[in-house]
PDB file of N, CA and C in Angstrom:
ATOM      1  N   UNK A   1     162.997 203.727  30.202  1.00  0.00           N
ATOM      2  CA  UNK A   1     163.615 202.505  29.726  1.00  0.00           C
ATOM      3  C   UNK A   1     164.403 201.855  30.874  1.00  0.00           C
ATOM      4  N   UNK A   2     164.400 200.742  31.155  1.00  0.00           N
ATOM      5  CA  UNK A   2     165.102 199.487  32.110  1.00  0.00           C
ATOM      6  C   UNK A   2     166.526 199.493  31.458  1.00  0.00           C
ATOM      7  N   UNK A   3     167.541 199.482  32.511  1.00  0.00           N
ATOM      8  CA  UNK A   3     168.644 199.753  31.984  1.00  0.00           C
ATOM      9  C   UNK A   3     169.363 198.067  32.048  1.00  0.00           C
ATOM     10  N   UNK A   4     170.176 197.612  31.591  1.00  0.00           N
ATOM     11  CA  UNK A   4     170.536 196.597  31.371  1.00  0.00           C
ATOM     12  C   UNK A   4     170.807 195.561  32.512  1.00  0.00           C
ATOM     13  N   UNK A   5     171.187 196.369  33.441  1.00  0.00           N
ATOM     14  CA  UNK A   5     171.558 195.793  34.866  1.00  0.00           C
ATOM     15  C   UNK A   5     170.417 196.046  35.911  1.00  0.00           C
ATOM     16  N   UNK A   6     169.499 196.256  35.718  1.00  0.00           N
ATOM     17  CA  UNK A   6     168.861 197.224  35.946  1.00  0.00           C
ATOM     18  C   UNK A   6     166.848 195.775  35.493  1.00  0.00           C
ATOM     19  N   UNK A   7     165.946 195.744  36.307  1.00  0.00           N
ATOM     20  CA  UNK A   7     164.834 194.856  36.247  1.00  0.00           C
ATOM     21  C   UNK A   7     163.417 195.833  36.304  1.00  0.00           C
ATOM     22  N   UNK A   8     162.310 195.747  36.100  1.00  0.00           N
ATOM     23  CA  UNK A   8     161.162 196.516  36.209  1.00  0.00           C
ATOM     24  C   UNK A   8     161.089 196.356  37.931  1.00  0.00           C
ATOM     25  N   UNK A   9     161.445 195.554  38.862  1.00  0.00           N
ATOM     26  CA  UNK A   9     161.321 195.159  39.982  1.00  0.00           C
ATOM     27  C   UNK A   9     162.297 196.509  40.804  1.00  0.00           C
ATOM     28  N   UNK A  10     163.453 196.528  40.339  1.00  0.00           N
ATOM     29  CA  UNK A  10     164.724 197.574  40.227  1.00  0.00           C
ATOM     30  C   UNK A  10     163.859 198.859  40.069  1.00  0.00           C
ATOM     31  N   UNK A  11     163.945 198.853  39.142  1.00  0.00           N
ATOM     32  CA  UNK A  11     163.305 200.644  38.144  1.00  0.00           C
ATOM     33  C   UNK A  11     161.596 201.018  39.401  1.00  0.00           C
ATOM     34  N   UNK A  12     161.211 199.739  39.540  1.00  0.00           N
ATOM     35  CA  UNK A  12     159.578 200.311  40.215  1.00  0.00           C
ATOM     36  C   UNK A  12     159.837 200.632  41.838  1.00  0.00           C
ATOM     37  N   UNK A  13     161.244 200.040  42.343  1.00  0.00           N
ATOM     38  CA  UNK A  13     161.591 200.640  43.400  1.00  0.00           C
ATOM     39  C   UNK A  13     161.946 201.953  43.614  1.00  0.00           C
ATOM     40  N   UNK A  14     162.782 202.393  42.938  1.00  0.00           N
ATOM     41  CA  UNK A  14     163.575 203.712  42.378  1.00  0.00           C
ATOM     42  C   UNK A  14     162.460 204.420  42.100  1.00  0.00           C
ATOM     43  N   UNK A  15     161.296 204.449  41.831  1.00  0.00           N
ATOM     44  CA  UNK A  15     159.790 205.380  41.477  1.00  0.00           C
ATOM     45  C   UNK A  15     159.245 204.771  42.950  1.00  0.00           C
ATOM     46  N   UNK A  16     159.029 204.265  43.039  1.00  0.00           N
ATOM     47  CA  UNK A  16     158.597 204.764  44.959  1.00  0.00           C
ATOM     48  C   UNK A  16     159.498 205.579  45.726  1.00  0.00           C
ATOM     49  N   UNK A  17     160.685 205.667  45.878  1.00  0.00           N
ATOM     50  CA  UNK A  17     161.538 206.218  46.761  1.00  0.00           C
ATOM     51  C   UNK A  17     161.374 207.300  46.379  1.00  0.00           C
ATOM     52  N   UNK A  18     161.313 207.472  44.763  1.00  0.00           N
ATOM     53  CA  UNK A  18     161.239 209.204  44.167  1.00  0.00           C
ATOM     54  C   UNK A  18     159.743 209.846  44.672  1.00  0.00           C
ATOM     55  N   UNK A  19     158.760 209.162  44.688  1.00  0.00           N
ATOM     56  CA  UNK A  19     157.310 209.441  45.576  1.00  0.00           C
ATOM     57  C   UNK A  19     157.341 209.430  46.955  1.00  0.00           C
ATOM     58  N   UNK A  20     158.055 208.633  47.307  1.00  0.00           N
ATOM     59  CA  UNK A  20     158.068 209.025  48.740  1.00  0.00           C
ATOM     60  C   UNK A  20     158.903 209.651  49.302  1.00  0.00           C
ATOM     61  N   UNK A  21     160.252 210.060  48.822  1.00  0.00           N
ATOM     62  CA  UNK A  21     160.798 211.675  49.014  1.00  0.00           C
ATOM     63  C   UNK A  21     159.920 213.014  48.844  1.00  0.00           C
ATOM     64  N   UNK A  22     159.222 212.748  47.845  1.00  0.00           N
ATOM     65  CA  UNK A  22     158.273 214.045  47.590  1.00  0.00           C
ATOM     66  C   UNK A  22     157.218 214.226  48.690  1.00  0.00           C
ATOM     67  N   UNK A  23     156.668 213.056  49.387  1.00  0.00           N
ATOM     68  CA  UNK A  23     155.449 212.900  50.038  1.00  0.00           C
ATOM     69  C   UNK A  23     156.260 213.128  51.354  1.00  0.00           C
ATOM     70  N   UNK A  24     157.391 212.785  51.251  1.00  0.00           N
ATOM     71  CA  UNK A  24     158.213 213.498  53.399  1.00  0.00           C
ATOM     72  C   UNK A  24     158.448 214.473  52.981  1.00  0.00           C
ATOM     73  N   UNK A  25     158.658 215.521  52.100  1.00  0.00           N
ATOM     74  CA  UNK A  25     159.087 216.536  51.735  1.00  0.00           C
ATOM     75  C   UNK A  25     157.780 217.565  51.904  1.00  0.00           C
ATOM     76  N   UNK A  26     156.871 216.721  51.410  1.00  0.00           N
ATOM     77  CA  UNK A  26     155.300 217.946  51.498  1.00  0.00           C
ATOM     78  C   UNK A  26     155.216 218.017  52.841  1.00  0.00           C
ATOM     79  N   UNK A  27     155.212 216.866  53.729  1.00  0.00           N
ATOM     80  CA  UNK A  27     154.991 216.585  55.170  1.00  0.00           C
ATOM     81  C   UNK A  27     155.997 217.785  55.940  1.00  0.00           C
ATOM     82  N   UNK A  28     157.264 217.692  55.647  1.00  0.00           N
ATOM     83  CA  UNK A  28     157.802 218.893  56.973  1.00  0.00           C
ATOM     84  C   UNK A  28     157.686 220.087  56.260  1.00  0.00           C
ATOM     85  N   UNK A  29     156.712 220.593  54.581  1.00  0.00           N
ATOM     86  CA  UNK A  29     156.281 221.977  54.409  1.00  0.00           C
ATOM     87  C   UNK A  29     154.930 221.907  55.332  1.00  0.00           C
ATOM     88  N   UNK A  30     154.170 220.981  55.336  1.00  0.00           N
ATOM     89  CA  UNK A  30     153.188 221.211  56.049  1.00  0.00           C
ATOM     90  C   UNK A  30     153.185 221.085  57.379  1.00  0.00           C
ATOM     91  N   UNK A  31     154.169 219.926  58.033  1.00  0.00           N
ATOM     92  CA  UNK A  31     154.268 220.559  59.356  1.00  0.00           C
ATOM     93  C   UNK A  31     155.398 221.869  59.577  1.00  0.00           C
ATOM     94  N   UNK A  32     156.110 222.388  58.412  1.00  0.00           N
ATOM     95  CA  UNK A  32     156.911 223.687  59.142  1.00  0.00           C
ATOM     96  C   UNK A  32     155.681 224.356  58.862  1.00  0.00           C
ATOM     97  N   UNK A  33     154.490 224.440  58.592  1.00  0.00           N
ATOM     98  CA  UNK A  33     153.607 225.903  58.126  1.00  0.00           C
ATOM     99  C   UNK A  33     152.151 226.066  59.222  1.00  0.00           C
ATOM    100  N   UNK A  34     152.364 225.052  59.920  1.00  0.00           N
ATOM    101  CA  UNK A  34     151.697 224.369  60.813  1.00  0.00           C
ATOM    102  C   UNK A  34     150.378 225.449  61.156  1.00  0.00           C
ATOM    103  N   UNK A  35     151.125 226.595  61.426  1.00  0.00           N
ATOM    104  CA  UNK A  35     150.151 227.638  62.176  1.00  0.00           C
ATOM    105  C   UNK A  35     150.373 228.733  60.836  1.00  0.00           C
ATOM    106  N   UNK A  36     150.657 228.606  59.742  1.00  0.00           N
ATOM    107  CA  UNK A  36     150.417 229.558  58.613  1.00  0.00           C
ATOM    108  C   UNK A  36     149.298 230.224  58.114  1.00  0.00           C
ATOM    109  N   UNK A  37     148.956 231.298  58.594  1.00  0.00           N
ATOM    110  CA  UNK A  37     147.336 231.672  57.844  1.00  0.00           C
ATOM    111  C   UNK A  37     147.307 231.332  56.724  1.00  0.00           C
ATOM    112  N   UNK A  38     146.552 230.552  56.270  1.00  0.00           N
ATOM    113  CA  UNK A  38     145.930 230.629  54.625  1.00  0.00           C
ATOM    114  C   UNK A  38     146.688 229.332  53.889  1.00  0.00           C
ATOM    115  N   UNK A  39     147.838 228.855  54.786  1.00  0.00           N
ATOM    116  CA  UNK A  39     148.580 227.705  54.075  1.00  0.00           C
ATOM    117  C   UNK A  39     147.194 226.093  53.836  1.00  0.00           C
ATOM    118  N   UNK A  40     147.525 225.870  52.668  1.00  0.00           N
ATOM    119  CA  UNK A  40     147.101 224.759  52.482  1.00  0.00           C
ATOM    120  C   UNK A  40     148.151 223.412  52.194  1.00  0.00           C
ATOM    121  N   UNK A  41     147.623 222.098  53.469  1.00  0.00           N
ATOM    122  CA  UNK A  41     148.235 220.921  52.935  1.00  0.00           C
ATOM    123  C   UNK A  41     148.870 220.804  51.742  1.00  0.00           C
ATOM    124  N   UNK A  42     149.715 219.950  51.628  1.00  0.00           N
ATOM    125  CA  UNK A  42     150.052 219.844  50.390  1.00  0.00           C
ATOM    126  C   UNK A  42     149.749 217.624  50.463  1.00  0.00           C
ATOM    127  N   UNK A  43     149.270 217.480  49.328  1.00  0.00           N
ATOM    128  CA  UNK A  43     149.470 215.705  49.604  1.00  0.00           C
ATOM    129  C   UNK A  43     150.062 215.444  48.045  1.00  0.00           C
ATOM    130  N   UNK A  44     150.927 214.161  48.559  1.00  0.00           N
ATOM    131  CA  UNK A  44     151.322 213.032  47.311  1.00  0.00           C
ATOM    132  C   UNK A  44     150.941 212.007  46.866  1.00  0.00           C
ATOM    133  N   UNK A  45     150.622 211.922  45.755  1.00  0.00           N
ATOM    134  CA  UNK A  45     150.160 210.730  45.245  1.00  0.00           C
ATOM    135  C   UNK A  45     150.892 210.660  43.937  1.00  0.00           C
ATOM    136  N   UNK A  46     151.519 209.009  43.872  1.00  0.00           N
ATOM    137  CA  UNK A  46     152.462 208.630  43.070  1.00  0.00           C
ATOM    138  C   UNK A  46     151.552 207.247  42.697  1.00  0.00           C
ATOM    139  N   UNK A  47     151.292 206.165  43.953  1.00  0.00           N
ATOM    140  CA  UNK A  47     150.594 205.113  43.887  1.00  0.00           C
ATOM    141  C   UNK A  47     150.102 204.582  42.879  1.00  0.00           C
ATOM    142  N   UNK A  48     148.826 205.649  42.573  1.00  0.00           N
ATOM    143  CA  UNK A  48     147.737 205.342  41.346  1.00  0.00           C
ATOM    144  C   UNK A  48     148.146 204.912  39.776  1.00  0.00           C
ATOM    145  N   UNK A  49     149.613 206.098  39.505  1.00  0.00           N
ATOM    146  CA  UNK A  49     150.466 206.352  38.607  1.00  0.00           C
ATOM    147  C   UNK A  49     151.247 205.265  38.202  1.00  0.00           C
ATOM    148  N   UNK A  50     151.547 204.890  39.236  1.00  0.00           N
ATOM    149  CA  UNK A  50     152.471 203.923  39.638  1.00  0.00           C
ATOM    150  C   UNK A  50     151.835 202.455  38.844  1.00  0.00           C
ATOM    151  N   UNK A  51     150.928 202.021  39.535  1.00  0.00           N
ATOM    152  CA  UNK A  51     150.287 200.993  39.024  1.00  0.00           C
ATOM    153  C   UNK A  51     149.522 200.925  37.663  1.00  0.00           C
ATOM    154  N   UNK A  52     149.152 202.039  36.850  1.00  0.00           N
ATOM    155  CA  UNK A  52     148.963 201.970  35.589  1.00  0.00           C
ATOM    156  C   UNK A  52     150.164 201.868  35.224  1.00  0.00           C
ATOM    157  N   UNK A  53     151.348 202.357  35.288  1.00  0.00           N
ATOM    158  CA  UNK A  53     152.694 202.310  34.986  1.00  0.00           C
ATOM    159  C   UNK A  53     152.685 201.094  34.722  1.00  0.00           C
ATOM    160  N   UNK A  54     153.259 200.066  35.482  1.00  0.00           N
ATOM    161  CA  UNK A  54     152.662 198.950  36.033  1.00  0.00           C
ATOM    162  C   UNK A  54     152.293 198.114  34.876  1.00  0.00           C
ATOM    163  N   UNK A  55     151.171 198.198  34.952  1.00  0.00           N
ATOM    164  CA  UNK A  55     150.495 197.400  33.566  1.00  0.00           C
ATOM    165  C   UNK A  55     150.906 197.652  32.800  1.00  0.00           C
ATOM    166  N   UNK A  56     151.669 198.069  32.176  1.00  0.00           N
ATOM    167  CA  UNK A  56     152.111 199.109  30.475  1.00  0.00           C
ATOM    168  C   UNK A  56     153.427 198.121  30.420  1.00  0.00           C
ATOM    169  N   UNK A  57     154.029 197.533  31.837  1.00  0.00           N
ATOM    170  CA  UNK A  57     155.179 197.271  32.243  1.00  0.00           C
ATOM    171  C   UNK A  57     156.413 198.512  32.131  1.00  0.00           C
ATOM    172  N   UNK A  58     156.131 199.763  32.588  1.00  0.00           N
ATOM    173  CA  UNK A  58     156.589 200.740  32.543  1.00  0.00           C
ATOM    174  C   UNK A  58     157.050 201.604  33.351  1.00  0.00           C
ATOM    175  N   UNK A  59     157.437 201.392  34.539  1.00  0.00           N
ATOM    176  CA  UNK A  59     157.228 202.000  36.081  1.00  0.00           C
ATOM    177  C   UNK A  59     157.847 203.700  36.068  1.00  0.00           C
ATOM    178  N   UNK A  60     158.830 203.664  34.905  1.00  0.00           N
ATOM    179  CA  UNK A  60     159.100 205.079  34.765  1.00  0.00           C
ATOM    180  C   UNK A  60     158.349 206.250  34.058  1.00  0.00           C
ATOM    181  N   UNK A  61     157.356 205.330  33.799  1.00  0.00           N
ATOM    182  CA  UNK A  61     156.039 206.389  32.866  1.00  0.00           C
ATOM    183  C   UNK A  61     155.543 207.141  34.180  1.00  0.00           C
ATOM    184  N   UNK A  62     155.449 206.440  35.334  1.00  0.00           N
ATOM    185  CA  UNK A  62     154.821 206.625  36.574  1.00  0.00           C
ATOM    186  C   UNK A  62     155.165 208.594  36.606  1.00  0.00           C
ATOM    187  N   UNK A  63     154.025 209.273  37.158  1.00  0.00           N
ATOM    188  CA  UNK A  63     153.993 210.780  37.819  1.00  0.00           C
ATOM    189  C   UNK A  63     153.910 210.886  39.104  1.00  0.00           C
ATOM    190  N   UNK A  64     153.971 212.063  39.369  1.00  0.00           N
ATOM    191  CA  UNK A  64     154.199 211.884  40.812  1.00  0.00           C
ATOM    192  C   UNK A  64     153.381 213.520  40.907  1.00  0.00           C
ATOM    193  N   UNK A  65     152.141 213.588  41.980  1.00  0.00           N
ATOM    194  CA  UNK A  65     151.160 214.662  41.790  1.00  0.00           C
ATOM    195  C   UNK A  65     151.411 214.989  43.171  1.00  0.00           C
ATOM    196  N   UNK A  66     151.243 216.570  43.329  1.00  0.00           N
ATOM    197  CA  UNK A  66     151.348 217.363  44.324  1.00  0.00           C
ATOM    198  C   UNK A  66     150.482 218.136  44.353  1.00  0.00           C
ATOM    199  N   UNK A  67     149.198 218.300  45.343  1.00  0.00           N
ATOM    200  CA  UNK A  67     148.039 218.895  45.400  1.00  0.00           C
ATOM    201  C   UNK A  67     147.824 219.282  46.408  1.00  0.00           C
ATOM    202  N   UNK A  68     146.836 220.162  46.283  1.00  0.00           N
ATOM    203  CA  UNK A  68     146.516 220.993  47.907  1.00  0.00           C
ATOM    204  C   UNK A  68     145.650 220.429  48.444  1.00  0.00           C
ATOM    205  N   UNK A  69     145.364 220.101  49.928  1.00  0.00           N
ATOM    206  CA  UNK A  69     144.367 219.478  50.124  1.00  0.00           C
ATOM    207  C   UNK A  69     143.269 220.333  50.635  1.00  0.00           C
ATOM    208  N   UNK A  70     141.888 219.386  50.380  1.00  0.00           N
ATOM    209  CA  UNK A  70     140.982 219.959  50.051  1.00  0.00           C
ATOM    210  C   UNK A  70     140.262 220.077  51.525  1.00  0.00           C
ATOM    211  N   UNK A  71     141.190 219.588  52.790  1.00  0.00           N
ATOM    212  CA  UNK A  71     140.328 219.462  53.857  1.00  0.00           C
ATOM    213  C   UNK A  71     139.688 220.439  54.559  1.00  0.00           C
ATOM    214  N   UNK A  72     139.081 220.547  55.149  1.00  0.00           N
ATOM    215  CA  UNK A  72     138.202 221.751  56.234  1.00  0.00           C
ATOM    216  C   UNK A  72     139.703 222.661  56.908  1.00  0.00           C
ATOM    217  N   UNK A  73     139.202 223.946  57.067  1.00  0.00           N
ATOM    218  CA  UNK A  73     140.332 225.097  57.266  1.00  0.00           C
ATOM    219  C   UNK A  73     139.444 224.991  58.576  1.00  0.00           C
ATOM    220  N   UNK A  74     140.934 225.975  59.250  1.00  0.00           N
ATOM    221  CA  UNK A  74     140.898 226.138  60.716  1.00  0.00           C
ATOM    222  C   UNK A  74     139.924 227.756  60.633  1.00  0.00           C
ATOM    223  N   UNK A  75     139.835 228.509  61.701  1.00  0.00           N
ATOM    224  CA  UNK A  75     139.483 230.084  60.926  1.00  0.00           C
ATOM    225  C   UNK A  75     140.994 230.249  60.540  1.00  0.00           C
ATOM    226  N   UNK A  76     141.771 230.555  60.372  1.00  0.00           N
ATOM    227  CA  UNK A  76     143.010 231.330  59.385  1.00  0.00           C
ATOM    228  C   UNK A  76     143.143 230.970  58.608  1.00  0.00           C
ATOM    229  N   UNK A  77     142.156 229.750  58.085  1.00  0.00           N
ATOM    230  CA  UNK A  77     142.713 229.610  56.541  1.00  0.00           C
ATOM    231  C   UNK A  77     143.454 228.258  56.647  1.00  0.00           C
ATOM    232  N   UNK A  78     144.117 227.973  57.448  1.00  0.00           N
ATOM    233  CA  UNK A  78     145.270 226.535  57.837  1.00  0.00           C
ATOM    234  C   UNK A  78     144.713 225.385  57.687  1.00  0.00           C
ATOM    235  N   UNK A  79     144.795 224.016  57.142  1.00  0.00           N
ATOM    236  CA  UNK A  79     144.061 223.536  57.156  1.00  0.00           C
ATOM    237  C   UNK A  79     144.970 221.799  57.625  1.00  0.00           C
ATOM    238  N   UNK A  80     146.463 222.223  58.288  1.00  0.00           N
ATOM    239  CA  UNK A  80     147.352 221.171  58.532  1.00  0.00           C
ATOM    240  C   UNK A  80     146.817 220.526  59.607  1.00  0.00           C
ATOM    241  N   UNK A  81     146.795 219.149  59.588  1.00  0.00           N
ATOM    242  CA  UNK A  81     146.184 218.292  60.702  1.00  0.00           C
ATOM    243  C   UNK A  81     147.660 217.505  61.353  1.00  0.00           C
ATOM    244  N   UNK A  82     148.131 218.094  62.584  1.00  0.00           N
ATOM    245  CA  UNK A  82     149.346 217.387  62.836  1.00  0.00           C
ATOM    246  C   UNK A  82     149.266 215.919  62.906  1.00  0.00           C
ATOM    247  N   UNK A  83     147.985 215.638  63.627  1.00  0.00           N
ATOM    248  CA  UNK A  83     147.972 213.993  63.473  1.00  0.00           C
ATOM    249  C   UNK A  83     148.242 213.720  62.108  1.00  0.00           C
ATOM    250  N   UNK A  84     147.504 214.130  61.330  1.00  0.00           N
ATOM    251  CA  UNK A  84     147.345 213.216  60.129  1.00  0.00           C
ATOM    252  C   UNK A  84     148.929 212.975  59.385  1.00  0.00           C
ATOM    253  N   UNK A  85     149.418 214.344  59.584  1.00  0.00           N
ATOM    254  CA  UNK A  85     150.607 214.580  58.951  1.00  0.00           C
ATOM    255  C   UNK A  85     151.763 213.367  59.952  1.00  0.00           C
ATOM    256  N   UNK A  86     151.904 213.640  61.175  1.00  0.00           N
ATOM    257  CA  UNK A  86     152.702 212.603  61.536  1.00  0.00           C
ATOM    258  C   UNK A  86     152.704 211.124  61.385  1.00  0.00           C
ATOM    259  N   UNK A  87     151.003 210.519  61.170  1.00  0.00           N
ATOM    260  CA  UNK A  87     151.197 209.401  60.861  1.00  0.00           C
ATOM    261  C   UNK A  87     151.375 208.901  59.669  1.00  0.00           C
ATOM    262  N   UNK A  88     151.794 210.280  58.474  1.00  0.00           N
ATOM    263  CA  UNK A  88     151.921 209.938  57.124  1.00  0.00           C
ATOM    264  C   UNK A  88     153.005 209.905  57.380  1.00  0.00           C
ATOM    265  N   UNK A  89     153.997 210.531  58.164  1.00  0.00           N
ATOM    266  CA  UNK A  89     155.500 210.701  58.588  1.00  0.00           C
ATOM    267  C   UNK A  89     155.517 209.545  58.629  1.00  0.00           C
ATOM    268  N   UNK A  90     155.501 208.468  59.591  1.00  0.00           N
ATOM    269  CA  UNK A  90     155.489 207.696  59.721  1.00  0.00           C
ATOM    270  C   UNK A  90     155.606 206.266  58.801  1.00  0.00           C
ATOM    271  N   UNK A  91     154.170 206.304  58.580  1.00  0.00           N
ATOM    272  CA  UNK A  91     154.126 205.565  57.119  1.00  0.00           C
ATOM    273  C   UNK A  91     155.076 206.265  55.882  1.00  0.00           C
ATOM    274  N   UNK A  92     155.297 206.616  55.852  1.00  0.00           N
ATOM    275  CA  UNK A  92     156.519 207.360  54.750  1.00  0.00           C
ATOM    276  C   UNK A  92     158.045 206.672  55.207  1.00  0.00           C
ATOM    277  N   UNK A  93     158.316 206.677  56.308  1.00  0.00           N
ATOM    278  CA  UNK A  93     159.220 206.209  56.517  1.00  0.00           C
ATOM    279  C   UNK A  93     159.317 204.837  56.803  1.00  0.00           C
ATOM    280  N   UNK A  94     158.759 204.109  56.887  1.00  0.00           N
ATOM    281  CA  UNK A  94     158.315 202.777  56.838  1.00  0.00           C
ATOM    282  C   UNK A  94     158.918 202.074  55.618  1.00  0.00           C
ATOM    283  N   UNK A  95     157.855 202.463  54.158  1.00  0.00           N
ATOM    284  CA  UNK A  95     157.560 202.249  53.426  1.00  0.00           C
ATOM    285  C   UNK A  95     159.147 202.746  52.472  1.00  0.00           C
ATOM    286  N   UNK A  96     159.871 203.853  53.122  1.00  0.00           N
ATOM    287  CA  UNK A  96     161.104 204.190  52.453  1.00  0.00           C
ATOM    288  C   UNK A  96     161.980 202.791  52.933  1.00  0.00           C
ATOM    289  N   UNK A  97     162.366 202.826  54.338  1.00  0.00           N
ATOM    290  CA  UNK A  97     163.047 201.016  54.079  1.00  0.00           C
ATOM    291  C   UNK A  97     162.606 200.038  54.124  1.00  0.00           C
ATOM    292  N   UNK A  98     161.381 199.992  53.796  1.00  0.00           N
ATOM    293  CA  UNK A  98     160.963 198.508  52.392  1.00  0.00           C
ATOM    294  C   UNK A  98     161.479 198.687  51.545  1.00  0.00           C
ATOM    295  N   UNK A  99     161.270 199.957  50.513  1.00  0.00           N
ATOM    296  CA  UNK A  99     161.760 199.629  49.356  1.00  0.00           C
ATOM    297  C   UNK A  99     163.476 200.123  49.619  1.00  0.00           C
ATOM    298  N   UNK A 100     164.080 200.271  50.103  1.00  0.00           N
ATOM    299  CA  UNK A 100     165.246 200.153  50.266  1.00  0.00           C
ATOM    300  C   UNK A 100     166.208 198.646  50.294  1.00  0.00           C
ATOM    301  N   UNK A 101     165.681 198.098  51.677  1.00  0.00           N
ATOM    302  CA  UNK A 101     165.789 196.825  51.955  1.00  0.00           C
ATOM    303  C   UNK A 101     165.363 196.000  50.367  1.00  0.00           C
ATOM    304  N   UNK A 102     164.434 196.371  49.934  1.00  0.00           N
ATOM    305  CA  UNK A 102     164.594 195.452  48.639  1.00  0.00           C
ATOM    306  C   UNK A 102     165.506 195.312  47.528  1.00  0.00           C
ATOM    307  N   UNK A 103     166.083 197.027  47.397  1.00  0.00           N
ATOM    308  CA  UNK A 103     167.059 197.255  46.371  1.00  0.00           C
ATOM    309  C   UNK A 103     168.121 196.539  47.021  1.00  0.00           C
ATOM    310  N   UNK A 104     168.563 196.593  48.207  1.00  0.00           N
ATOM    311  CA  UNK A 104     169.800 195.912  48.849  1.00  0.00           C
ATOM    312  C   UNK A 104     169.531 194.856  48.350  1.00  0.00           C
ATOM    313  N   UNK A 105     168.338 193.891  48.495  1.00  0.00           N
ATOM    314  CA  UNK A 105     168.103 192.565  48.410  1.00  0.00           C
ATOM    315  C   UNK A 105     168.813 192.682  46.916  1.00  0.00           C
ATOM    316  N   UNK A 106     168.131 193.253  45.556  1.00  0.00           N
ATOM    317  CA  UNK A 106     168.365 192.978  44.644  1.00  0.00           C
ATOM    318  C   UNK A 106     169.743 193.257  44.143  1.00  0.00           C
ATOM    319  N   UNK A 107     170.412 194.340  44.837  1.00  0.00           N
ATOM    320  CA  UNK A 107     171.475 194.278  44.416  1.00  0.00           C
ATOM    321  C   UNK A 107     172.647 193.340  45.164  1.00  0.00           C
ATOM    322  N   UNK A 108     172.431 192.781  46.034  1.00  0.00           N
ATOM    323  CA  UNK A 108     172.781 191.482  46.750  1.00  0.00           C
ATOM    324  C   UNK A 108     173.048 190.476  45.677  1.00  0.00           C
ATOM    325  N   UNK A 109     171.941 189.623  44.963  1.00  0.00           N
ATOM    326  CA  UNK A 109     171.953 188.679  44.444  1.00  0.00           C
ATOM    327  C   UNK A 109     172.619 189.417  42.918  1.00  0.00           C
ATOM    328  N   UNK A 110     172.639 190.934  42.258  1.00  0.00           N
ATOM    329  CA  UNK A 110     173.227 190.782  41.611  1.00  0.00           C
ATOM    330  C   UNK A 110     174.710 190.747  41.758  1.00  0.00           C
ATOM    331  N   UNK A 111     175.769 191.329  42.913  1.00  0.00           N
ATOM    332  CA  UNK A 111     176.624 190.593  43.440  1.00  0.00           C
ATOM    333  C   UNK A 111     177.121 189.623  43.417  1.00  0.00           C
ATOM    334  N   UNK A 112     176.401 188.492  43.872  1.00  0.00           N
ATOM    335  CA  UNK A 112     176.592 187.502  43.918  1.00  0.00           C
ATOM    336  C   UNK A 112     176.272 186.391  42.831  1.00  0.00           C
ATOM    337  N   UNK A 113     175.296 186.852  41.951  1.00  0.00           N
ATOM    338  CA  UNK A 113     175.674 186.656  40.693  1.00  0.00           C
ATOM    339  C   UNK A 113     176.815 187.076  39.877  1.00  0.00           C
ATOM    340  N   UNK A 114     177.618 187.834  39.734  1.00  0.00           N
ATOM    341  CA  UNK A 114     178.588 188.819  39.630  1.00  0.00           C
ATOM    342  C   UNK A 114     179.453 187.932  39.947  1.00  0.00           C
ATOM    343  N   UNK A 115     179.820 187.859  40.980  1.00  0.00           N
ATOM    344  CA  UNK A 115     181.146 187.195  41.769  1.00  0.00           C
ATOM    345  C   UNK A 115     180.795 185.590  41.758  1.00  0.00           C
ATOM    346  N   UNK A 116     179.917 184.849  41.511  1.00  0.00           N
ATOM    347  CA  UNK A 116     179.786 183.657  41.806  1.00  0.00           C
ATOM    348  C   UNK A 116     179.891 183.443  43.009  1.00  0.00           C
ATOM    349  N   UNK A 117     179.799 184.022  44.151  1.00  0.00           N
ATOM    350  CA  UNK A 117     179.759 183.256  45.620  1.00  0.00           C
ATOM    351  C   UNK A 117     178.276 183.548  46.676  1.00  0.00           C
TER     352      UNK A 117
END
């Protein structure tokens, strides 16, 4: 539920940040396990969730999935790709102050709605 002060624009930010904490969070298990025999990736996907959410006009229905990935193993079993993982680093952090910068935005104008200035 959208809380009073609170917009689907608001609430669908707050469900990305909660997906993309989870998705930097899989990232330094998979780069701390880097050379782990037998460890498998871990990936996030919130996105998909997200956008049926979305349509329902519901953004907190949204899940947030944590899966092993299915890619080709090293011989030990490992199957962490540092590239791949750093440029999700990357994009993860990107994408965390967008939606940051937006909540500022929104809570800006409610401010200033607030205060009249």
């Amino acid at each position: 539920m959208i809380s009073p002060i609170s917009d689907i624009t608001t609430s669908t930010l707050h469900v990305a940040l909660d997906g993309l904490d989870r998705r930097q969070a899989a990232v330094a298990s998979n780069l701390a396990n880097l050379e782990t025999p037998g460890y498998l990736a871990r990936e996030v996907d919130f996105e998909s969730s997200l956008r049926a959410a979305l349509l329902d006009g519901r953004p907190d229905a949204t899940s947030i999935s944590v899966d092993r990935s299915l890619a080709p193993t090293r011989l030990n079993g490992n199957n962490v790709n540092i590239d791949v993982e750093m440029v999700t680093s990357m994009e993860t952090q990107l994408r965390q102050q967008l939606a940051v910068e937006g909540l500022n935005a929104k809570y800006r104008l409610l401010r200033t709605a607030i205060s009249g200035r």
